[in-house]
Protein backbone atom coordinates (compact mmCIF):
# COMPACT_ATOMS: atom_id res chain seq x y z
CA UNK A 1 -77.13 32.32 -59.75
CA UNK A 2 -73.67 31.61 -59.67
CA UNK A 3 -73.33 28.65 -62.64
CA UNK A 4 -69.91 26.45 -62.72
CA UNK A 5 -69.89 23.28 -64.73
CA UNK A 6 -66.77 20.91 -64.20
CA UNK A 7 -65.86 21.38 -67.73
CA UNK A 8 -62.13 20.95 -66.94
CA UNK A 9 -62.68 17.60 -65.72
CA UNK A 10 -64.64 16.76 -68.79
CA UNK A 11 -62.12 17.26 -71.04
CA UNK A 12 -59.10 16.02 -69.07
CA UNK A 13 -61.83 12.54 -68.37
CA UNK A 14 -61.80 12.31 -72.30
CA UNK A 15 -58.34 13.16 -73.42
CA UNK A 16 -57.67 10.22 -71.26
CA UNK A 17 -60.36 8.04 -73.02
CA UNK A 18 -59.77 9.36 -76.35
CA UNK A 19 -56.13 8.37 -76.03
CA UNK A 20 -57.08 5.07 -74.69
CA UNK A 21 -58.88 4.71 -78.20
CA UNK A 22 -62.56 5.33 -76.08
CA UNK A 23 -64.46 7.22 -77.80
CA UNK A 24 -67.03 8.12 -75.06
CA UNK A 25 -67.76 10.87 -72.80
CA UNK A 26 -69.99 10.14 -70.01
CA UNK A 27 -71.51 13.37 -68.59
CA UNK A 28 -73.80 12.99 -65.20
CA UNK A 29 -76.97 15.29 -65.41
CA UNK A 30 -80.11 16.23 -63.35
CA UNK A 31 -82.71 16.91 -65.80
CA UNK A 32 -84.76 19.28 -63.06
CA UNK A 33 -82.92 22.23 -63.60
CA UNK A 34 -84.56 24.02 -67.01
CA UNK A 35 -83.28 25.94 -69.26
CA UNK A 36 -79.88 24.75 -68.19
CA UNK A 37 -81.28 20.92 -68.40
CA UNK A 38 -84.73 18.92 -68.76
CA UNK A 39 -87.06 16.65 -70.61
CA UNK A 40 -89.11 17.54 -73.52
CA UNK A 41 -91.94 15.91 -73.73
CA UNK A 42 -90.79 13.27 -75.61
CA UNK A 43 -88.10 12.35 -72.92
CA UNK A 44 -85.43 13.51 -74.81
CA UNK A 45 -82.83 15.77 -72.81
CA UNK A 46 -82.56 19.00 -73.58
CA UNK A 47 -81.14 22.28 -72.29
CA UNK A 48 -78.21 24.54 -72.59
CA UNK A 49 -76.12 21.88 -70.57
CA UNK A 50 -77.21 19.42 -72.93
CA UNK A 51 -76.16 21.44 -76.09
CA UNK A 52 -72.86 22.15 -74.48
CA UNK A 53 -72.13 18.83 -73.83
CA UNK A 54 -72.92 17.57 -77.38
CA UNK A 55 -70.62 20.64 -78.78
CA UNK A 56 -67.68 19.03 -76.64
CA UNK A 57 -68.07 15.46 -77.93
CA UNK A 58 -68.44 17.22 -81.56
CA UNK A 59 -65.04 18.95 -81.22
CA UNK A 60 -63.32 16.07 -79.57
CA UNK A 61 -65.16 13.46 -82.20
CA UNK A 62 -66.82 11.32 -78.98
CA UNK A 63 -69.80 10.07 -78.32
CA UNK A 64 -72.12 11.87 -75.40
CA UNK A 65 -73.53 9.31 -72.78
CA UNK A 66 -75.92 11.00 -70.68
CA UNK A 67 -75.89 9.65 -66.77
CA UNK A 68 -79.53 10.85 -65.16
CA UNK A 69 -78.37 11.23 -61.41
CA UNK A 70 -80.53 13.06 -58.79
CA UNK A 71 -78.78 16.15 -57.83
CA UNK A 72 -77.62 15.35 -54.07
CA UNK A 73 -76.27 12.25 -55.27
CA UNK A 74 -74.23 13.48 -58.08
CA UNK A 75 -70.90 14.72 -56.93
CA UNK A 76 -70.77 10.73 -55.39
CA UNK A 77 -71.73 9.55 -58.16
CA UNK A 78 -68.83 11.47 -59.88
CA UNK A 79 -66.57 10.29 -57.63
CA UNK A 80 -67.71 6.54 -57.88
CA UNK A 81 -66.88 6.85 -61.59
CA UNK A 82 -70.29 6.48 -62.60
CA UNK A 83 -69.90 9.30 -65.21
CA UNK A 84 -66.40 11.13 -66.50
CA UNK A 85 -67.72 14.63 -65.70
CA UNK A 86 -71.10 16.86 -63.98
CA UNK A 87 -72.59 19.00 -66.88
CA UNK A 88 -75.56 20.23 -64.68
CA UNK A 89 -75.71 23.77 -62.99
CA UNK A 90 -74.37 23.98 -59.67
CA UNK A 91 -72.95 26.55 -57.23
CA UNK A 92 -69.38 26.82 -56.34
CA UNK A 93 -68.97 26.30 -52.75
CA UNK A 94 -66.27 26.00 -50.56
CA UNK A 95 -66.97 22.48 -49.79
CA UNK A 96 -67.95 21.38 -53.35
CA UNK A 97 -64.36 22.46 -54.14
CA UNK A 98 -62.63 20.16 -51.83
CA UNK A 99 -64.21 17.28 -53.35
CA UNK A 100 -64.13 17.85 -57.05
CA UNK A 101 -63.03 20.44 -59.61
CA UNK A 102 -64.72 23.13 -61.07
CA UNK A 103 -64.15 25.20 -64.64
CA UNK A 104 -64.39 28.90 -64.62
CA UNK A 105 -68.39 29.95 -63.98
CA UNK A 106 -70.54 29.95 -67.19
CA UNK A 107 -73.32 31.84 -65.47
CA UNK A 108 -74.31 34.03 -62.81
CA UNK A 109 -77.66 35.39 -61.91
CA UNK A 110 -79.99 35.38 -58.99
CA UNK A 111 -82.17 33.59 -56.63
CA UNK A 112 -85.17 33.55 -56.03
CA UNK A 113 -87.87 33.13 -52.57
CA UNK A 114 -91.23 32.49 -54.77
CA UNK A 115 -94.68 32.39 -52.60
CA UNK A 116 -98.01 32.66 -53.81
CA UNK A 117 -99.51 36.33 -54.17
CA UNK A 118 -100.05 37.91 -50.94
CA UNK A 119 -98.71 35.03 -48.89
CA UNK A 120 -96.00 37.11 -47.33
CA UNK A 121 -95.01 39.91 -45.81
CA UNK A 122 -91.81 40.25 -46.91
CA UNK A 123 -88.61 38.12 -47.06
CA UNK A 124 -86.24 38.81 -44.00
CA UNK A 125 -85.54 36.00 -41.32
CA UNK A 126 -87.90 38.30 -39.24
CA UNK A 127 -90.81 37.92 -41.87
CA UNK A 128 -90.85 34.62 -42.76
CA UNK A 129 -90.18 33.07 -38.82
CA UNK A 130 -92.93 30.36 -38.50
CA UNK A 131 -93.00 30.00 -42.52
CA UNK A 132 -92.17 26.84 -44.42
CA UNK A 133 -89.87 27.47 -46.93
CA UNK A 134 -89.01 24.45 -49.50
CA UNK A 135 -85.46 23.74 -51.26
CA UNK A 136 -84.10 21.23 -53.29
CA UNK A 137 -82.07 18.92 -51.49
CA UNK A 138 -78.61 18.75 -51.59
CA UNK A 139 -78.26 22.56 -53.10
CA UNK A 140 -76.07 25.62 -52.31
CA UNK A 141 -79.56 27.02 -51.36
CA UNK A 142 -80.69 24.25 -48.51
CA UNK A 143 -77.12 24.79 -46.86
CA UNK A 144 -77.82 28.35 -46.53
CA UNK A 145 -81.21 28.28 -45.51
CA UNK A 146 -80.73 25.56 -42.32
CA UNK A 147 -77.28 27.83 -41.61
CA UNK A 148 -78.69 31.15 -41.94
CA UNK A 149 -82.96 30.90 -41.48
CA UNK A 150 -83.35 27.36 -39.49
CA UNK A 151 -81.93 29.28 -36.17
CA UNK A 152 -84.45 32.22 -36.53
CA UNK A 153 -87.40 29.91 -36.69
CA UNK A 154 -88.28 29.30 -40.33
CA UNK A 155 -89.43 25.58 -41.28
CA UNK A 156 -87.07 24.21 -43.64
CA UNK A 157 -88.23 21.15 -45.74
CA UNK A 158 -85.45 19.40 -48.66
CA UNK A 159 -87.00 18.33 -51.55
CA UNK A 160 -85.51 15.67 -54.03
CA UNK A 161 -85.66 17.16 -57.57
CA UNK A 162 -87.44 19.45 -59.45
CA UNK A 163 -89.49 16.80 -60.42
């Protein structure tokens, strides 16, 4: 999964509050996406976005505020100023990048179709026609899915969160 976090926009967001004598970085974060970010059990955020995040405010001597937003709300709520930055994985896309910025990608692996054992026959368009296959809404991986496998007769259903 290709991984980009908008850590340009981060930093440029708090080198203009740090010289405005703030001394606060809000980050907006969907805590559905672990390892990258979550809740322990406790309720406490966690996750290698999370880490990251607290590094940043370390090295620029700010204080972390962490904005919960659901995921297809958050580039929105980015641009409503509701947090300075997005530290919570996301894909590149084309249309992502007219909207907002992105850093370089921190990580990039695969994705995954996950079905109970010996549900399916297979995972072409072809194989799963008739199927529903679930997504979280709002991802790279819904837009694909009702572009590419909606027209060959697979169910598509949008879920909110990883919740």
């Amino acid at each position: 999964m290709k991984k980009s976090l908008l850590l340009w926009l981060a930093l440029m967001a708090s080198t203009s509050a740090l010289a405005e004598g703030g001394k606060e970085i809000r980050f907006g974060v969907d805590p559905t996406f672990a390892p990258f970010e979550w809740k322990d059990p406790q309720g406490k955020l966690a996750g290698f976005d999370i880490d990251l995040g607290n590094a940043i405010c370390q090295q620029l001597q700010a204080k972390c505020v962490w904005v919960e937003s659901n995921f297809d709300g958050i580039i929105p709520a980015l641009k409503a100023r509701k947090f300075d930055a997005i530290l919570s994985g996301m894909y590149m896309t084309e249309k992502r990048k007219a909207q907002i910025a992105f850093s370089d990608k921190l990580y990039n692996g695969p994705v995954f179709l996950v079905a109970r054992k010996n549900t399916l026959q297979g995972n072409t368009p072809e194989q799963l026609k008739g199927k529903t296959i679930g997504v979280e809404q709002g991802s790279a991986q819904e837009t694909y899915v009702n572009q590419h496998w909606r027209p060959q007769g697979i169910n598509i259903v949008a879920y909110q969160g990883g919740r």
